[in-house]
C-alpha atoms as a PDB file:
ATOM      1  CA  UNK A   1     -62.070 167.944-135.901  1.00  0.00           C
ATOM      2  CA  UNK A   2     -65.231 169.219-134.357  1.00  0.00           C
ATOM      3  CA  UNK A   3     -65.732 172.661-133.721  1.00  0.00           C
ATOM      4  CA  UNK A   4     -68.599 174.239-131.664  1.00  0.00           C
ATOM      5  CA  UNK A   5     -71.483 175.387-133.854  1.00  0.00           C
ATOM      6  CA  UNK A   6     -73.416 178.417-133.485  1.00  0.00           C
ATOM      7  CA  UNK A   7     -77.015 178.504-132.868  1.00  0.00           C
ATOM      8  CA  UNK A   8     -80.460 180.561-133.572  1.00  0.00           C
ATOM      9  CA  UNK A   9     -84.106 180.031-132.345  1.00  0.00           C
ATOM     10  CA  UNK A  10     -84.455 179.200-136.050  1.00  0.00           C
ATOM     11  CA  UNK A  11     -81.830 176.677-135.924  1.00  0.00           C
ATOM     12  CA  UNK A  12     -82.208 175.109-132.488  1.00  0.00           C
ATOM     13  CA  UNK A  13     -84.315 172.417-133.744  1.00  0.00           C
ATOM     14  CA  UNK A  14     -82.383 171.198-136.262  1.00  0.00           C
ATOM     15  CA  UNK A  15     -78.874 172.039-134.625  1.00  0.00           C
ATOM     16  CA  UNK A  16     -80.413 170.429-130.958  1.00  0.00           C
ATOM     17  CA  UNK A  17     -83.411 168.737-130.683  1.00  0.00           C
ATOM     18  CA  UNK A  18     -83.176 166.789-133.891  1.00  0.00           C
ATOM     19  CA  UNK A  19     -79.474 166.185-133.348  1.00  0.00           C
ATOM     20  CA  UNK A  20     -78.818 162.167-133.383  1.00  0.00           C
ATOM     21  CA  UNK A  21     -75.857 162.833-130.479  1.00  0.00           C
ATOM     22  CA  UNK A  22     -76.127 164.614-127.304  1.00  0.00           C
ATOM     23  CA  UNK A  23     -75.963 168.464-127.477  1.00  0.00           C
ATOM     24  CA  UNK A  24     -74.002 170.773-124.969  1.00  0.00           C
ATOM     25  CA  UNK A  25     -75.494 174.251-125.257  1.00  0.00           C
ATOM     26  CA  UNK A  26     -73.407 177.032-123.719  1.00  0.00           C
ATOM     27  CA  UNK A  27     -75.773 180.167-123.299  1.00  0.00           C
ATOM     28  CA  UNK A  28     -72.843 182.864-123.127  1.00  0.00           C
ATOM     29  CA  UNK A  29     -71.957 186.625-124.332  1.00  0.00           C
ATOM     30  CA  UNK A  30     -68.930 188.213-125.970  1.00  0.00           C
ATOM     31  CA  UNK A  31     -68.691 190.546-122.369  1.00  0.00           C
ATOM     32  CA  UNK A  32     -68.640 187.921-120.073  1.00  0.00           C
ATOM     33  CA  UNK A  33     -65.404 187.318-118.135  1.00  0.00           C
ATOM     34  CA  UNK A  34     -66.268 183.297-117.290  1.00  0.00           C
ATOM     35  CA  UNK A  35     -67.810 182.702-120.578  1.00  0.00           C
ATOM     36  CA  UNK A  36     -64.609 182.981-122.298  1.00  0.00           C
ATOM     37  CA  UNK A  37     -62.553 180.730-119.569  1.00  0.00           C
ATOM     38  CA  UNK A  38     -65.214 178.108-120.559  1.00  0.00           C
ATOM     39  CA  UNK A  39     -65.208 178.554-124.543  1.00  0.00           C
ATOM     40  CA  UNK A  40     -61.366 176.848-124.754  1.00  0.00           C
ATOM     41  CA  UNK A  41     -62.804 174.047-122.354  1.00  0.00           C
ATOM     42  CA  UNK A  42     -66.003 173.295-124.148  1.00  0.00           C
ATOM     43  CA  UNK A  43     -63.894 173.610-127.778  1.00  0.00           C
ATOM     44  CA  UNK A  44     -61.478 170.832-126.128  1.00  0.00           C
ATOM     45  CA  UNK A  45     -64.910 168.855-125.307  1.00  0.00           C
ATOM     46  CA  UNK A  46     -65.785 169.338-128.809  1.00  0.00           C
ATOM     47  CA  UNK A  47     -62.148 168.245-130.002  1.00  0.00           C
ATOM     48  CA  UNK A  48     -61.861 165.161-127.978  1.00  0.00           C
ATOM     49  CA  UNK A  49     -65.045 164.111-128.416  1.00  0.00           C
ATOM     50  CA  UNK A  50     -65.387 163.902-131.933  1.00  0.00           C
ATOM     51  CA  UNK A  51     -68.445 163.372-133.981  1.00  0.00           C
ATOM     52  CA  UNK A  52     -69.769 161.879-130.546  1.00  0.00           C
ATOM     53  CA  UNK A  53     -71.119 164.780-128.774  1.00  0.00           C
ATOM     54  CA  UNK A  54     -72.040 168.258-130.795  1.00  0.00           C
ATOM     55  CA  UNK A  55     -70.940 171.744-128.835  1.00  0.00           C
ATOM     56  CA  UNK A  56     -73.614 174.538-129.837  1.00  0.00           C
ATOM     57  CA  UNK A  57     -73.859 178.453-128.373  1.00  0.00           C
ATOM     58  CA  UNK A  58     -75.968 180.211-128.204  1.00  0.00           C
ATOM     59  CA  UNK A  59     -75.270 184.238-128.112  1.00  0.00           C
ATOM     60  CA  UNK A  60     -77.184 184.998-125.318  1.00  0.00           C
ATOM     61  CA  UNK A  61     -77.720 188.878-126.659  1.00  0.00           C
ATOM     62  CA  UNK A  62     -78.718 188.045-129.813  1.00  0.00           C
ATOM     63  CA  UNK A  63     -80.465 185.399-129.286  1.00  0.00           C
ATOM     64  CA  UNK A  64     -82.984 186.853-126.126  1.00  0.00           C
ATOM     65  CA  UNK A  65     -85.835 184.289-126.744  1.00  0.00           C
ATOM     66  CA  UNK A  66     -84.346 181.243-126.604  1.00  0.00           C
ATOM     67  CA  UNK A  67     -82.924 182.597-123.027  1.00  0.00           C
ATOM     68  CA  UNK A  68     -86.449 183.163-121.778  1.00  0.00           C
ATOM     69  CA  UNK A  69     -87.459 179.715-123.300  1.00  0.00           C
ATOM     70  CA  UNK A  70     -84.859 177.526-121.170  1.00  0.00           C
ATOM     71  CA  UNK A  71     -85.063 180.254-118.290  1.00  0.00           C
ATOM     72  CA  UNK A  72     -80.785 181.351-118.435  1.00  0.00           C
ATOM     73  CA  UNK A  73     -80.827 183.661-115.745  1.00  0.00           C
ATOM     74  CA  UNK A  74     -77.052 183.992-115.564  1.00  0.00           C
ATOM     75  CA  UNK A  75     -73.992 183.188-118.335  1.00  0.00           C
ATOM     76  CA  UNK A  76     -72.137 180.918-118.929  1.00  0.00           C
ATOM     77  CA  UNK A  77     -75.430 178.773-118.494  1.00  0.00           C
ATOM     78  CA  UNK A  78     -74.555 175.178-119.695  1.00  0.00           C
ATOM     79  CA  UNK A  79     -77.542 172.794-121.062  1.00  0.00           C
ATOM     80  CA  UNK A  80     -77.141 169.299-122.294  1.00  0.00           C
ATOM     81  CA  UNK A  81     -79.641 167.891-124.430  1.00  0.00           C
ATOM     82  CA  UNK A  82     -79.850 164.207-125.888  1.00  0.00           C
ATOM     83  CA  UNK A  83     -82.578 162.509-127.832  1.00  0.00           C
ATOM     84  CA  UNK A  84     -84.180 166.174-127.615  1.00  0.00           C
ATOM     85  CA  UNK A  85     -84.745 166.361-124.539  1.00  0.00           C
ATOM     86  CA  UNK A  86     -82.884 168.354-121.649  1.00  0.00           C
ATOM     87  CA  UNK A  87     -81.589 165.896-119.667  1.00  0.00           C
ATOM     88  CA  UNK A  88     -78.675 167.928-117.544  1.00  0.00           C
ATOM     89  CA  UNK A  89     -78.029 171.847-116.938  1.00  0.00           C
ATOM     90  CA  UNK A  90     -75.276 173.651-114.799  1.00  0.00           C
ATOM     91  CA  UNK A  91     -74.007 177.201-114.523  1.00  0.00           C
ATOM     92  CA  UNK A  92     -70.548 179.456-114.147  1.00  0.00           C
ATOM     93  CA  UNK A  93     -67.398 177.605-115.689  1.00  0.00           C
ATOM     94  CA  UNK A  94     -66.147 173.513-114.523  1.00  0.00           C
ATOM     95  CA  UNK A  95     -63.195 171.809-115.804  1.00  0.00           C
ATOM     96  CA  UNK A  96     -63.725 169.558-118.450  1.00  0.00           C
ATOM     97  CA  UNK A  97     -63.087 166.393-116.635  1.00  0.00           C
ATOM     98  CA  UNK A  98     -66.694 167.195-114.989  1.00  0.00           C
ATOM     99  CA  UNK A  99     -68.324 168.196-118.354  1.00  0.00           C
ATOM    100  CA  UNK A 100     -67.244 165.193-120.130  1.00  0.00           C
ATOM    101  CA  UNK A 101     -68.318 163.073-117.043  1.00  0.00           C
ATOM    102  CA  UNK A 102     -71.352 164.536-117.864  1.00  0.00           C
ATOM    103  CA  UNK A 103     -72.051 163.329-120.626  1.00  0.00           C
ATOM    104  CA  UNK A 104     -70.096 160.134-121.064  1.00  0.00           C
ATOM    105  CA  UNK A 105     -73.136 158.392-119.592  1.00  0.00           C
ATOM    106  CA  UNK A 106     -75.133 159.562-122.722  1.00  0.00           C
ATOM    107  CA  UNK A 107     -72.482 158.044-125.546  1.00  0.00           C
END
């Protein structure tokens, strides 16, 4: 079973860029309201999508640099990154029929 992983700028790389599936970043914080509806959806993501797609967050507090970097202006701030590049972003919680239509394109 896959489980989300957490991430650091000194991570990232490794964890995102240099991941060999597609990446779904959730930019979130223990205080925010819609950041914990998503966390069940995107750990169901991570479940049913096994070993095909990796779930990473990113602690948005503790982690204030690689906010600037990709610009998160509000949480939950979703980025999905494959072959290391950003290639899809959204923001504020979706069901997970729309996040996995997301990224079924990318498998």
């Amino acid at each position: 079973m896959s489980t989300p992983v957490n991430v650091t700028q000194a991570t990232f790389k490794a964890e995102v860029v240099e991941s060999d599936t597609p990446v779904i970043v959730d930019f979130w914080a223990q205080w925010c309201g819609p950041c914990k509806k998503l966390s069940p959806i995107l750990d169901e993501v991570a479940e049913e999508l096994d070993g095909a797609v990796k779930v990473a967050k990113v602690d948005v507090d503790a982690e204030r640099g690689l906010s600037a970097m990709f610009q998160v202006m509000s949480i939950p701030t979703v980025l999905i990154f494959h072959k290391g590049k950003m290639v899809d972003q959204f923001a504020g919680v979706q069901p997970k029929e729309q996040i996995l239509a997301r990224v079924e394109n990318l498998l």
